[in-house]
PDB file of N, CA and C in Angstrom:
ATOM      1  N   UNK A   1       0.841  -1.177   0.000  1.00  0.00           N
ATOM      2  CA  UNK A   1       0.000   0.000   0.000  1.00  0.00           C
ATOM      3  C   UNK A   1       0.890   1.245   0.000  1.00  0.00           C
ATOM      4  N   UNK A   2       0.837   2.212  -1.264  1.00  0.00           N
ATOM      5  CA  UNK A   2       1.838   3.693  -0.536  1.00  0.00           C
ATOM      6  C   UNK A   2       1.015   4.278   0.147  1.00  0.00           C
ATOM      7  N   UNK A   3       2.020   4.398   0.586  1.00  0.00           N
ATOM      8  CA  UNK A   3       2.086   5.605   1.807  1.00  0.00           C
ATOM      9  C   UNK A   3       1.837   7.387   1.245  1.00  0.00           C
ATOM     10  N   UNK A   4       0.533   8.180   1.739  1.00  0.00           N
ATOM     11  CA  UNK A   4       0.454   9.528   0.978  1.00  0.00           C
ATOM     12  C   UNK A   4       0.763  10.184   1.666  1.00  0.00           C
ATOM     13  N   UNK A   5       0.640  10.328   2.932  1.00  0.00           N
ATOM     14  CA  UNK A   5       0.603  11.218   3.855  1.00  0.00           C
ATOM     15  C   UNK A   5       2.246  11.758   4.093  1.00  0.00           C
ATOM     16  N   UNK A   6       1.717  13.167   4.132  1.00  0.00           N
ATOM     17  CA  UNK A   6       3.491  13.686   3.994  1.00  0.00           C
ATOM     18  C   UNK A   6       3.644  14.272   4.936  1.00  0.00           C
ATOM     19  N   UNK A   7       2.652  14.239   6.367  1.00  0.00           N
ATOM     20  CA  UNK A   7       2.773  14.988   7.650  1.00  0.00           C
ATOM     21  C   UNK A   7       1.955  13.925   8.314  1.00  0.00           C
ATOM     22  N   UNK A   8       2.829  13.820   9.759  1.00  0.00           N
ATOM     23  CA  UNK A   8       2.051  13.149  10.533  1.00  0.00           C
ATOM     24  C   UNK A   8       2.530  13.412  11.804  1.00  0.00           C
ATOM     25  N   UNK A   9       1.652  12.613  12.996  1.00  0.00           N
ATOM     26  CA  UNK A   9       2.183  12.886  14.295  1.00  0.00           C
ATOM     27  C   UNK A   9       1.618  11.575  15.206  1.00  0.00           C
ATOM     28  N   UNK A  10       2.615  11.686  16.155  1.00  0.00           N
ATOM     29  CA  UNK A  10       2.309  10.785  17.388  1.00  0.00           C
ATOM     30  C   UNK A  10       1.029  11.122  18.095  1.00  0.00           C
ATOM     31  N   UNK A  11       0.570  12.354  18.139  1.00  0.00           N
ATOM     32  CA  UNK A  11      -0.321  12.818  18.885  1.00  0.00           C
ATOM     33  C   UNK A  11      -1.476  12.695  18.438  1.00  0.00           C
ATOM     34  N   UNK A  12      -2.406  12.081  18.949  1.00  0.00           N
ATOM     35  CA  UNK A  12      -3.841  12.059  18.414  1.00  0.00           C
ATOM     36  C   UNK A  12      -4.455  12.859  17.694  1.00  0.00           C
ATOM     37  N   UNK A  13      -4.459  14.289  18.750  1.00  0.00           N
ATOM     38  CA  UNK A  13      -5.353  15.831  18.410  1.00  0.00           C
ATOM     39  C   UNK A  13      -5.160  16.211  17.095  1.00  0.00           C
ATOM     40  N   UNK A  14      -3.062  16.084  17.359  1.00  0.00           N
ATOM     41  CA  UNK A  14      -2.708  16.650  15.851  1.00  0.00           C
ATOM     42  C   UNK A  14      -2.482  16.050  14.807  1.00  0.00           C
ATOM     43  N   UNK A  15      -2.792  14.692  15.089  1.00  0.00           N
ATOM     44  CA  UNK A  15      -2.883  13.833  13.910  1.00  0.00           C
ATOM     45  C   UNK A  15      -3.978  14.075  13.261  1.00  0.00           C
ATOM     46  N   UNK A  16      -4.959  14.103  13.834  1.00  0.00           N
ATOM     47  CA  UNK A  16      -6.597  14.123  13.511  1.00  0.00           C
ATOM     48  C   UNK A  16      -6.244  15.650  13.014  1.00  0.00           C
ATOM     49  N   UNK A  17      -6.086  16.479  13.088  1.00  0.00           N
ATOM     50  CA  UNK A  17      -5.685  17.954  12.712  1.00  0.00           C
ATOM     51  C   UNK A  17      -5.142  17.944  11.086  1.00  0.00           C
ATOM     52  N   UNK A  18      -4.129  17.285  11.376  1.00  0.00           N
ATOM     53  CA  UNK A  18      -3.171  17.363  10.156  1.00  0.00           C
ATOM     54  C   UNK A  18      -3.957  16.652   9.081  1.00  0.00           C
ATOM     55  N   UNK A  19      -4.904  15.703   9.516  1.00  0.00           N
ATOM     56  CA  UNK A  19      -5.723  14.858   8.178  1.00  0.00           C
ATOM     57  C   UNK A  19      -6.969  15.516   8.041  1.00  0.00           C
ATOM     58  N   UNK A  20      -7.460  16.323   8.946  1.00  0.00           N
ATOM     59  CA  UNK A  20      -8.472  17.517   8.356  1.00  0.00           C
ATOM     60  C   UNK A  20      -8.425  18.311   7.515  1.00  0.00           C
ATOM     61  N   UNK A  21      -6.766  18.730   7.629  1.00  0.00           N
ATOM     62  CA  UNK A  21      -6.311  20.163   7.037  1.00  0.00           C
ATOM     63  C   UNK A  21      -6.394  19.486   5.419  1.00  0.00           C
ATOM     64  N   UNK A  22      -5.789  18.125   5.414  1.00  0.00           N
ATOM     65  CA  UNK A  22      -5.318  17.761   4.142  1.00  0.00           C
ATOM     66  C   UNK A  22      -6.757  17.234   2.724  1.00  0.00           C
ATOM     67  N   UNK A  23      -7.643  16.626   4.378  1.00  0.00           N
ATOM     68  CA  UNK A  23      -9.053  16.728   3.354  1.00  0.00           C
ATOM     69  C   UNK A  23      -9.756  17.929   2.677  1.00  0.00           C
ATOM     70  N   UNK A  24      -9.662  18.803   3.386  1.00  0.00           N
ATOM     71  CA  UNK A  24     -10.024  20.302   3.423  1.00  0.00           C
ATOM     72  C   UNK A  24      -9.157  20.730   1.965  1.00  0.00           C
ATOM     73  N   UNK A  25      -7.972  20.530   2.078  1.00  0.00           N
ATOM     74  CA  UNK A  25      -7.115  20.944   0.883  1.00  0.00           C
ATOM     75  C   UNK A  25      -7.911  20.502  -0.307  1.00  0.00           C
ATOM     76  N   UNK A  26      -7.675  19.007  -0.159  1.00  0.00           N
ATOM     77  CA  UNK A  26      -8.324  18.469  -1.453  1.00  0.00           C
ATOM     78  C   UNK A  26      -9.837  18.278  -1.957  1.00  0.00           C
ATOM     79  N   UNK A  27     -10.476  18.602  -1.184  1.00  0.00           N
ATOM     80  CA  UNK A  27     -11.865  19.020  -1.558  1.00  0.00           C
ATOM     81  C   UNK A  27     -12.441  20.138  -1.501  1.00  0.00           C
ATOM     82  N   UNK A  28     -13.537  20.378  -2.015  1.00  0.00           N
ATOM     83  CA  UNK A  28     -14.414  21.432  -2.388  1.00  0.00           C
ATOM     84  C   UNK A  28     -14.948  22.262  -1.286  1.00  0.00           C
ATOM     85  N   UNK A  29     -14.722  22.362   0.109  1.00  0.00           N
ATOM     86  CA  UNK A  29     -15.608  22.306   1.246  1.00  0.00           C
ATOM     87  C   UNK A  29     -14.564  23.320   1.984  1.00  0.00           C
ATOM     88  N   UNK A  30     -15.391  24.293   2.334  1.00  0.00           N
ATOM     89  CA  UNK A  30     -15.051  25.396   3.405  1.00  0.00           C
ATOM     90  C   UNK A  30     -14.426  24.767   5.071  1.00  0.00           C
ATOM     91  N   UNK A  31     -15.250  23.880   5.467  1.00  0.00           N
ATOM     92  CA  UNK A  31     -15.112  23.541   6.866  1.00  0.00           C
ATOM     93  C   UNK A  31     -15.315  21.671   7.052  1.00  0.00           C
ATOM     94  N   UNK A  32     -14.704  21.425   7.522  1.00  0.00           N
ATOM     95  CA  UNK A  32     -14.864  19.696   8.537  1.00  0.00           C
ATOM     96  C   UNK A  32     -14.471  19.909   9.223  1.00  0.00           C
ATOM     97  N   UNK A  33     -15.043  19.051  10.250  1.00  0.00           N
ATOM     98  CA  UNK A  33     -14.838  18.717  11.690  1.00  0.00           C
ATOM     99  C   UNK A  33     -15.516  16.822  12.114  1.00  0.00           C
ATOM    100  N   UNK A  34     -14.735  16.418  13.174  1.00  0.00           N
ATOM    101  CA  UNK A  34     -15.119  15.252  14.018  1.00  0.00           C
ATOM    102  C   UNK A  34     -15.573  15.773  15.127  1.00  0.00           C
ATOM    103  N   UNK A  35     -17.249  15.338  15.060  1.00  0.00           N
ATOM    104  CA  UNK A  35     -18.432  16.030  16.112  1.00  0.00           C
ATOM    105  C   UNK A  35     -18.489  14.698  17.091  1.00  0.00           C
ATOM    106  N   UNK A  36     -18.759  14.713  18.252  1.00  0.00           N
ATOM    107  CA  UNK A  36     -19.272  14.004  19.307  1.00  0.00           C
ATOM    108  C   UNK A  36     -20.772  13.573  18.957  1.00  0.00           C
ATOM    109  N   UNK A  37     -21.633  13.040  19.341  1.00  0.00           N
ATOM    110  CA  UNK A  37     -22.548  12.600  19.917  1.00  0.00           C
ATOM    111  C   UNK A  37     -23.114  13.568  20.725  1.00  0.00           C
ATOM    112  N   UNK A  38     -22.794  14.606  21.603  1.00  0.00           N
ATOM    113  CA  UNK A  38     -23.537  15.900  22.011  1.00  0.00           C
ATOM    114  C   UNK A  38     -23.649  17.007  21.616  1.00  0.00           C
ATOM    115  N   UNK A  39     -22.640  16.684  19.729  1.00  0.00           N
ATOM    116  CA  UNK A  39     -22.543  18.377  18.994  1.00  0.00           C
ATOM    117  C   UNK A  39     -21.496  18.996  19.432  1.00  0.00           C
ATOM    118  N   UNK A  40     -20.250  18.387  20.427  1.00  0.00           N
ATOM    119  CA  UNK A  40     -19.252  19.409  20.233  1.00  0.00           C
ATOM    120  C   UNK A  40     -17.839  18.254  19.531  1.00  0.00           C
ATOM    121  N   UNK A  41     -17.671  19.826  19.355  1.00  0.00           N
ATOM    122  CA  UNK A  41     -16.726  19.274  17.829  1.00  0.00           C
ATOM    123  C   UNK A  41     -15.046  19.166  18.421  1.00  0.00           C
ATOM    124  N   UNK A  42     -14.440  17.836  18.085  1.00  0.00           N
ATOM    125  CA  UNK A  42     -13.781  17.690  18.920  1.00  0.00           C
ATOM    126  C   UNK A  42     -12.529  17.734  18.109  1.00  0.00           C
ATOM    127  N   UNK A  43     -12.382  18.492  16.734  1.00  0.00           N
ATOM    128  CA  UNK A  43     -10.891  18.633  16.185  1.00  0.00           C
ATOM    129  C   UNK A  43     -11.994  19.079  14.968  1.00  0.00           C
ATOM    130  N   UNK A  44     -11.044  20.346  14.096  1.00  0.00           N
ATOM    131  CA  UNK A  44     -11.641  20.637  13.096  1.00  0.00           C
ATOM    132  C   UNK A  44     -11.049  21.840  12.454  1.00  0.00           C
ATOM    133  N   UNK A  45     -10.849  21.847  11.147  1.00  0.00           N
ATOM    134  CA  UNK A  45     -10.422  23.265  10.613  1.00  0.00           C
ATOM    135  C   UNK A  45     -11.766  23.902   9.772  1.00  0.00           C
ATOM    136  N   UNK A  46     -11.274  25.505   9.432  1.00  0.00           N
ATOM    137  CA  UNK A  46     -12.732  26.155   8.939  1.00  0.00           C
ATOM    138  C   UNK A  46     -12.333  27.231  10.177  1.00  0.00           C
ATOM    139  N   UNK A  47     -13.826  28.351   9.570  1.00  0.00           N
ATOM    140  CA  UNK A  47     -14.071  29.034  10.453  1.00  0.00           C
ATOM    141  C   UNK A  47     -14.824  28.814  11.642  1.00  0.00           C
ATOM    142  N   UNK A  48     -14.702  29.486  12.649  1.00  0.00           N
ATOM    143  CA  UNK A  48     -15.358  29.067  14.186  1.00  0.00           C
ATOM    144  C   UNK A  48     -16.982  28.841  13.866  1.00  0.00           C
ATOM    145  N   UNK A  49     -17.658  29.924  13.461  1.00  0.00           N
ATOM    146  CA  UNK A  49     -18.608  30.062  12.935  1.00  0.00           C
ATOM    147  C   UNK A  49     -19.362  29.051  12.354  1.00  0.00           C
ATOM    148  N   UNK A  50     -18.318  28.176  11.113  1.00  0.00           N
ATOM    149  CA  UNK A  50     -18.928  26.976  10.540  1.00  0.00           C
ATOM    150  C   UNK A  50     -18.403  26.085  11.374  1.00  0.00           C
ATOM    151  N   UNK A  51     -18.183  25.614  12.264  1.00  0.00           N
ATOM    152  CA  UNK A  51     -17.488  24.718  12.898  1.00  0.00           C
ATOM    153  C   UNK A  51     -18.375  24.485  14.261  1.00  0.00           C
ATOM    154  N   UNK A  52     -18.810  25.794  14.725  1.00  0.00           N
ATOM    155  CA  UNK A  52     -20.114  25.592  15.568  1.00  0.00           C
ATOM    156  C   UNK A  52     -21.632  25.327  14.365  1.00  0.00           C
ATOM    157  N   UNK A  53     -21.564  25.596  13.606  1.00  0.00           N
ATOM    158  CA  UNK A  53     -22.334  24.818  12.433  1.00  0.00           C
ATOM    159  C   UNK A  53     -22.448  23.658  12.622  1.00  0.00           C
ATOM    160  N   UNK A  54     -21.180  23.234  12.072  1.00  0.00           N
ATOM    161  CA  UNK A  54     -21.475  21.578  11.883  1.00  0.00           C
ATOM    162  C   UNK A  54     -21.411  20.751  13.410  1.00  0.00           C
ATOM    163  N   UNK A  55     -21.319  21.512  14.470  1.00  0.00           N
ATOM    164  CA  UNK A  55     -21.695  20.420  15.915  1.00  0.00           C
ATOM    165  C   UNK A  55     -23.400  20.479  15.839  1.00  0.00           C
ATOM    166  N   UNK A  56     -24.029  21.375  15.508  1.00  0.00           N
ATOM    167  CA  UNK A  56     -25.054  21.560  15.349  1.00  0.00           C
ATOM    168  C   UNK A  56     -25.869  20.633  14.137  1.00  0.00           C
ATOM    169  N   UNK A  57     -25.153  20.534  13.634  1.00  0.00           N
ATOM    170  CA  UNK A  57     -25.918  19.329  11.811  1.00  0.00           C
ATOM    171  C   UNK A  57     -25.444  18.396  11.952  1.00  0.00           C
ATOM    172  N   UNK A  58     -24.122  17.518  12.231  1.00  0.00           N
ATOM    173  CA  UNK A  58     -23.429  16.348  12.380  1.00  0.00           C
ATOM    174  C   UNK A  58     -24.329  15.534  12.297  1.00  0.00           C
ATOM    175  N   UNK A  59     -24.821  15.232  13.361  1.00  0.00           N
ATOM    176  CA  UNK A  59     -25.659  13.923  13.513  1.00  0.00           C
ATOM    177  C   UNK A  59     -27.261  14.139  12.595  1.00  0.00           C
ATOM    178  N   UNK A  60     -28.021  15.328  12.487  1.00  0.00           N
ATOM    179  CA  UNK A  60     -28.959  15.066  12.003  1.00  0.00           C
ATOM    180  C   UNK A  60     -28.438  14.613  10.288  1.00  0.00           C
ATOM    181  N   UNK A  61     -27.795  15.142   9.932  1.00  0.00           N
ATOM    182  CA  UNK A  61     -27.136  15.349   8.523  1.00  0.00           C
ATOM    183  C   UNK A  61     -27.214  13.899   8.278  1.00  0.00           C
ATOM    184  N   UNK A  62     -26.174  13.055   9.487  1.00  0.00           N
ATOM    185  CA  UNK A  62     -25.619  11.510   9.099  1.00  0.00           C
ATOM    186  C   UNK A  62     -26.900  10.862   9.594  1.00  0.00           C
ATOM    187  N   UNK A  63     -28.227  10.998   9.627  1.00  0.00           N
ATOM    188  CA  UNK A  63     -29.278  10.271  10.324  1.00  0.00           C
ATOM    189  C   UNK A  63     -30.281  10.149   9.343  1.00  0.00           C
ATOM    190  N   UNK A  64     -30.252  11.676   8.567  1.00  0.00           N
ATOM    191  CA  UNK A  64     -31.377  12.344   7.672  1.00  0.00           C
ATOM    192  C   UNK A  64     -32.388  12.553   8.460  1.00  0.00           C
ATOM    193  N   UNK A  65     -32.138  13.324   9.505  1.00  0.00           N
ATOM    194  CA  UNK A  65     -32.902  14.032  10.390  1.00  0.00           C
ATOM    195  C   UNK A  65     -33.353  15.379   9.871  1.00  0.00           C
ATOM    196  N   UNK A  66     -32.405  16.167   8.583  1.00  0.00           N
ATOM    197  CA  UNK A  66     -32.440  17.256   8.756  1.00  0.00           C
ATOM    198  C   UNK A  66     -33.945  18.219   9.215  1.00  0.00           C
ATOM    199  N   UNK A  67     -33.643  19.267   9.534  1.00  0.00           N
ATOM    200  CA  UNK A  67     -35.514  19.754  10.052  1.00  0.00           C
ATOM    201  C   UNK A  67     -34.989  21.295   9.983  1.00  0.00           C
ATOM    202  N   UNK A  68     -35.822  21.955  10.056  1.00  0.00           N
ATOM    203  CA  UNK A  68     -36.050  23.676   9.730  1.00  0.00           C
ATOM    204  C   UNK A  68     -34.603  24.327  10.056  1.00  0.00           C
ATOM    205  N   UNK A  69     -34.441  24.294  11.041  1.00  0.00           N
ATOM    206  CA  UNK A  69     -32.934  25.304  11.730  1.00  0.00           C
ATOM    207  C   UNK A  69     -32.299  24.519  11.158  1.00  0.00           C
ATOM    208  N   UNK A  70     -31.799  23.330  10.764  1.00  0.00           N
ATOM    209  CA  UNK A  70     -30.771  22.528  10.034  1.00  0.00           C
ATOM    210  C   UNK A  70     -30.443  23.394   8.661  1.00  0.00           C
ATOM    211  N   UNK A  71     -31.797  23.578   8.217  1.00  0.00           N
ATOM    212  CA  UNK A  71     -31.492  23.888   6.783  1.00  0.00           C
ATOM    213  C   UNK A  71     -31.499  25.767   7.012  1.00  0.00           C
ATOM    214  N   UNK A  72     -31.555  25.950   7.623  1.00  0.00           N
ATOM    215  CA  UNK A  72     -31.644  27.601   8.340  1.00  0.00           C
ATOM    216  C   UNK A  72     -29.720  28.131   8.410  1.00  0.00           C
ATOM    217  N   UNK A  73     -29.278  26.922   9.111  1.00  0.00           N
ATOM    218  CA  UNK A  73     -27.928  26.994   9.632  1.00  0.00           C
ATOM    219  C   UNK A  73     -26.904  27.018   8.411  1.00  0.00           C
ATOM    220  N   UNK A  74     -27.480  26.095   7.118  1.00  0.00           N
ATOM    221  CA  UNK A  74     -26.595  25.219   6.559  1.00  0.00           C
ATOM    222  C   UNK A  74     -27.093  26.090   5.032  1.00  0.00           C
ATOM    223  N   UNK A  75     -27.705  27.243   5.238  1.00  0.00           N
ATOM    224  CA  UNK A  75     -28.541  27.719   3.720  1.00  0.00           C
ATOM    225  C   UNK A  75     -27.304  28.254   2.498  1.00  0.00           C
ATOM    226  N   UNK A  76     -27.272  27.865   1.484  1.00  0.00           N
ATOM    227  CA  UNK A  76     -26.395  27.934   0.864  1.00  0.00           C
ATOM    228  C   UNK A  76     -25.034  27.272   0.642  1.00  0.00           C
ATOM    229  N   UNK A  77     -25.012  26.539   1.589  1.00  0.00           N
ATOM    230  CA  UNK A  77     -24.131  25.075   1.047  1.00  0.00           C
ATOM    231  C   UNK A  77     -24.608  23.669   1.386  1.00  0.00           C
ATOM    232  N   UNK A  78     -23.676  23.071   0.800  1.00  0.00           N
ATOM    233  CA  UNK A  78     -23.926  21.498   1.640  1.00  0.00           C
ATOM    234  C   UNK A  78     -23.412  21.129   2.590  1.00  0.00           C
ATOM    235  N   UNK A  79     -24.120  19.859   3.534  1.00  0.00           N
ATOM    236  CA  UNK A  79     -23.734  19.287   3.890  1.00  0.00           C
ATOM    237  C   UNK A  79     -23.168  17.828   3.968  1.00  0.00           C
ATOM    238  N   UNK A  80     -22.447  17.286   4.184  1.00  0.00           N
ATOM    239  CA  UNK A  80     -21.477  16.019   3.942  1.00  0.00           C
ATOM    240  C   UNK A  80     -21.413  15.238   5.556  1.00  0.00           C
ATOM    241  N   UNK A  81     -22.014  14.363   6.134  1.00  0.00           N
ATOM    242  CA  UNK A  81     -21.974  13.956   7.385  1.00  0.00           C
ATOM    243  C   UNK A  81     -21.968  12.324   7.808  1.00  0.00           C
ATOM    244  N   UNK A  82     -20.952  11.548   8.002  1.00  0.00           N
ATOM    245  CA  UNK A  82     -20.400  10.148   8.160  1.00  0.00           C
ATOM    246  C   UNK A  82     -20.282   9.939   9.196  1.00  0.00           C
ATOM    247  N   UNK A  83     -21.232   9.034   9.870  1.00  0.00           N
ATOM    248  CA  UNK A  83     -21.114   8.596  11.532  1.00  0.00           C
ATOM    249  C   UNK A  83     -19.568   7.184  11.298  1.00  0.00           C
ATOM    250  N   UNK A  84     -18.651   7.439  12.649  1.00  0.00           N
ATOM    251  CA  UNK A  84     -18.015   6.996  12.704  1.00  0.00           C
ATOM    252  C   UNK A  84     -17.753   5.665  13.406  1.00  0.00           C
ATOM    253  N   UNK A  85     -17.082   4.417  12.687  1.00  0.00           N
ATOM    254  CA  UNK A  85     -17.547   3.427  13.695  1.00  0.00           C
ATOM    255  C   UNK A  85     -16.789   3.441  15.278  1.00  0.00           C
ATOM    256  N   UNK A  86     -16.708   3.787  16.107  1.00  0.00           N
ATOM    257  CA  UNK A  86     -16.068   3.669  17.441  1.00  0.00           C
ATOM    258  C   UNK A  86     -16.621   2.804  18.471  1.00  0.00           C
ATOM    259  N   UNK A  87     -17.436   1.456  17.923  1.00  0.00           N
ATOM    260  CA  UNK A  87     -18.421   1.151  19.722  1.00  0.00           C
ATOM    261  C   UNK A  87     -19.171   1.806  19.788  1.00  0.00           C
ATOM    262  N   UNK A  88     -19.106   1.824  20.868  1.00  0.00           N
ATOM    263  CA  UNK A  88     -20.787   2.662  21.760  1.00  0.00           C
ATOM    264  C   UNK A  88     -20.618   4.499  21.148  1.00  0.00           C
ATOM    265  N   UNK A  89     -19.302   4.490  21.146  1.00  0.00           N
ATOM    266  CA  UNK A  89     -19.582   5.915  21.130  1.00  0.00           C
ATOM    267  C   UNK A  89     -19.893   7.041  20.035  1.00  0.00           C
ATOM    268  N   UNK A  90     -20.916   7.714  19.806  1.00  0.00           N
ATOM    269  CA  UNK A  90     -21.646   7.974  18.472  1.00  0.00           C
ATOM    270  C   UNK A  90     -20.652   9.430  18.069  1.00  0.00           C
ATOM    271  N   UNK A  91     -19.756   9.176  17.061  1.00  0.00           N
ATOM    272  CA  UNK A  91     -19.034  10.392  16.231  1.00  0.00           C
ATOM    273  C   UNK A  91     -19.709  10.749  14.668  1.00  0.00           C
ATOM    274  N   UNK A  92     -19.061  11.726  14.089  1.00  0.00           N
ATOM    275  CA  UNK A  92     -19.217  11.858  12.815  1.00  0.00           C
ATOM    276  C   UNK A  92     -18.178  12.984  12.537  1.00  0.00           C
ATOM    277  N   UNK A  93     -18.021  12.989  11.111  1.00  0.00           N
ATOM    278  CA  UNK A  93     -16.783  13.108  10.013  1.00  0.00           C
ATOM    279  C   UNK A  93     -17.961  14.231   9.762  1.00  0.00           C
ATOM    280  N   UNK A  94     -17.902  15.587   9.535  1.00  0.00           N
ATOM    281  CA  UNK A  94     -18.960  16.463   9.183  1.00  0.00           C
ATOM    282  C   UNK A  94     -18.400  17.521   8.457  1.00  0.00           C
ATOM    283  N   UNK A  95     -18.753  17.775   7.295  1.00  0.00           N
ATOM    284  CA  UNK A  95     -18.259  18.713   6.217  1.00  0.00           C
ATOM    285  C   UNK A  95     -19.449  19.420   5.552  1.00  0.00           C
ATOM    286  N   UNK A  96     -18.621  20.996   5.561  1.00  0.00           N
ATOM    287  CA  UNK A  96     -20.144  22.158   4.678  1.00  0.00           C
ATOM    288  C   UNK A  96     -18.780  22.531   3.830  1.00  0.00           C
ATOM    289  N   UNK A  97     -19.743  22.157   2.072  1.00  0.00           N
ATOM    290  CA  UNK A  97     -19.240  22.739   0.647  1.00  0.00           C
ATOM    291  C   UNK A  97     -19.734  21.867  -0.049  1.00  0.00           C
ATOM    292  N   UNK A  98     -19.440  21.500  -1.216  1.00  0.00           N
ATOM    293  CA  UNK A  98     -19.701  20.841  -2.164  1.00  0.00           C
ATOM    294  C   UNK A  98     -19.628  19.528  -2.332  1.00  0.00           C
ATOM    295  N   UNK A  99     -18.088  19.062  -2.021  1.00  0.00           N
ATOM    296  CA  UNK A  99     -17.510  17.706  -2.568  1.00  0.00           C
ATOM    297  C   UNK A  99     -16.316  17.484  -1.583  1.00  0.00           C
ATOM    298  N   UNK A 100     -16.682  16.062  -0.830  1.00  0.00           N
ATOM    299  CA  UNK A 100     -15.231  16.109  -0.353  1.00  0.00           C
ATOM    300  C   UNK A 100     -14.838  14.929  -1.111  1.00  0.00           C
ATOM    301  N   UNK A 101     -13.280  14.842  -1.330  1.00  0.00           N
ATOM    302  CA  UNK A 101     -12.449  13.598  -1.760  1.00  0.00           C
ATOM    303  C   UNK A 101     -12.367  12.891  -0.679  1.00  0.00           C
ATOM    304  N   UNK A 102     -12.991  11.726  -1.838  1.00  0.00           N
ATOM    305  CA  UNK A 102     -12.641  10.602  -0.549  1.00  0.00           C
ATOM    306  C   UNK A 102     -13.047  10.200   0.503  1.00  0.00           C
ATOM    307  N   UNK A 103     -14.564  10.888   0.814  1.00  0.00           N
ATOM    308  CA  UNK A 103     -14.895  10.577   2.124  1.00  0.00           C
ATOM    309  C   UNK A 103     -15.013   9.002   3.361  1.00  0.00           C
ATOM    310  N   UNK A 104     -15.210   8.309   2.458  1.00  0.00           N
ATOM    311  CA  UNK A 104     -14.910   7.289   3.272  1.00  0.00           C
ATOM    312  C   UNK A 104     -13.685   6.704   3.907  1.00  0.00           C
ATOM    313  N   UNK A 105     -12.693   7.062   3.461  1.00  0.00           N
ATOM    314  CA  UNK A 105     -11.421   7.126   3.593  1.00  0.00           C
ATOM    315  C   UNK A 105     -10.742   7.865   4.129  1.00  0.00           C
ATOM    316  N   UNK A 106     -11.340   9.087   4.401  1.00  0.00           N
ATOM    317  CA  UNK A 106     -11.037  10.239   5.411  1.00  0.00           C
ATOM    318  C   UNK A 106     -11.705   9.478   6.710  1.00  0.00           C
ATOM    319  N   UNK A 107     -13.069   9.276   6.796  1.00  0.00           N
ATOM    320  CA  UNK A 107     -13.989   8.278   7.896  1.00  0.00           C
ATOM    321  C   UNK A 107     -12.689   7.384   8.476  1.00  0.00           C
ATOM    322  N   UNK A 108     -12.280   6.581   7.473  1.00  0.00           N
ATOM    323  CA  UNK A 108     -11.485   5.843   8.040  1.00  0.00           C
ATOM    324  C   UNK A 108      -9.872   6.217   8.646  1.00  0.00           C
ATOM    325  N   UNK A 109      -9.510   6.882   8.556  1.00  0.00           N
ATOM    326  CA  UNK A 109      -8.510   7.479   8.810  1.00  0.00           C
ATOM    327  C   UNK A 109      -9.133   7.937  10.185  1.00  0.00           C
ATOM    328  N   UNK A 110      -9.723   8.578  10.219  1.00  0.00           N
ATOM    329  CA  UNK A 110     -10.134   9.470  11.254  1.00  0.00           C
ATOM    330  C   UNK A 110     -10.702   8.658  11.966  1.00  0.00           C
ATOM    331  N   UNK A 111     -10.762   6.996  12.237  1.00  0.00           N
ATOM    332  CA  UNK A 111     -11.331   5.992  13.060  1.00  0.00           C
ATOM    333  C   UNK A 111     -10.040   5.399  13.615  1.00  0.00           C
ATOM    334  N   UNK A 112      -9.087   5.025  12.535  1.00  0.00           N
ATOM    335  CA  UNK A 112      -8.036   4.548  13.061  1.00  0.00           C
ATOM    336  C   UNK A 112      -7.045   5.495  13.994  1.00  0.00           C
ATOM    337  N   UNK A 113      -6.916   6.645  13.789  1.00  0.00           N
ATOM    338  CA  UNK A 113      -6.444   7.536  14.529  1.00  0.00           C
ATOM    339  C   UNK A 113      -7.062   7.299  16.180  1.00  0.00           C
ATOM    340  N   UNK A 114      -8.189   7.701  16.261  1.00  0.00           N
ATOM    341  CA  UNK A 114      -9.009   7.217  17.642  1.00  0.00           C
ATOM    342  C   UNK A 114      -8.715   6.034  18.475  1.00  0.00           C
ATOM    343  N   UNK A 115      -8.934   5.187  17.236  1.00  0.00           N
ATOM    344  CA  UNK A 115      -8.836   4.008  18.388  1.00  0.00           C
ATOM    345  C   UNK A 115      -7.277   3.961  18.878  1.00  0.00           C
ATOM    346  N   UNK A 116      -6.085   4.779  17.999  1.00  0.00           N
ATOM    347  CA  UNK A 116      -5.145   3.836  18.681  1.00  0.00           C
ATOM    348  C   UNK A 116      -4.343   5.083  19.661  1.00  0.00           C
ATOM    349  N   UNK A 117      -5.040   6.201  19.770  1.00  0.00           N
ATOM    350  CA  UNK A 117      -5.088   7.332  20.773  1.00  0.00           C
ATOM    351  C   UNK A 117      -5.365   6.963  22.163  1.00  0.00           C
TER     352      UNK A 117
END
């Protein structure tokens, strides 16, 4: 398998950091973040603004919950939202723009990082 990644780290936070920044690069999309299960967003690049956005859409987005303030919050772009597998504990991969590359593969990245944090 090559190897793409041309930055990395020992550290969880900034590992998960450094593979945000790089999805973000390569896709179409203003903001991602990895949301909790209570909406706060627990690593993410973008503006603050969209970033308290997407703790707010994460889960309805990845459920197809969306409902009035969803689409209130989110008016004029998309949303992109992948619950993550961890066990019990309910995450998601959450992106506002167009297109991300690769999303499942970002999902996964951003799972394996976790668990071995």
């Amino acid at each position: 398998m090559k190897e793409r990644r041309r930055r990395r780290s020992t550290r969880t936070h900034e590992a998960l950091e450094l593979l945000l920044e790089a999805v973000k690069e390569r896709s179409d999309i203003s903001s991602i973040a990895i949301v909790d299960g209570r909406g706060l967003v627990l690593a993410g690049t973008g503006s603050e603004h969209e970033l308290m956005v997407l703790g707010n859409v994460a889960a309805p987005a990845a459920s197809g919950a969306f409902d009035a303030h969803c689409e209130q919050l989110t008016e004029g772009t998309d949303v992109l939202s992948c619950p993550l597998a961890l066990g019990e504990k309910k995450m998601y991969l959450a992106a506002l723009g167009a297109r991300v590359a690769r999303m499942p593969e970002a999902a996964r990245g951003v799972t394996r990082i976790l668990k071995t944090g």
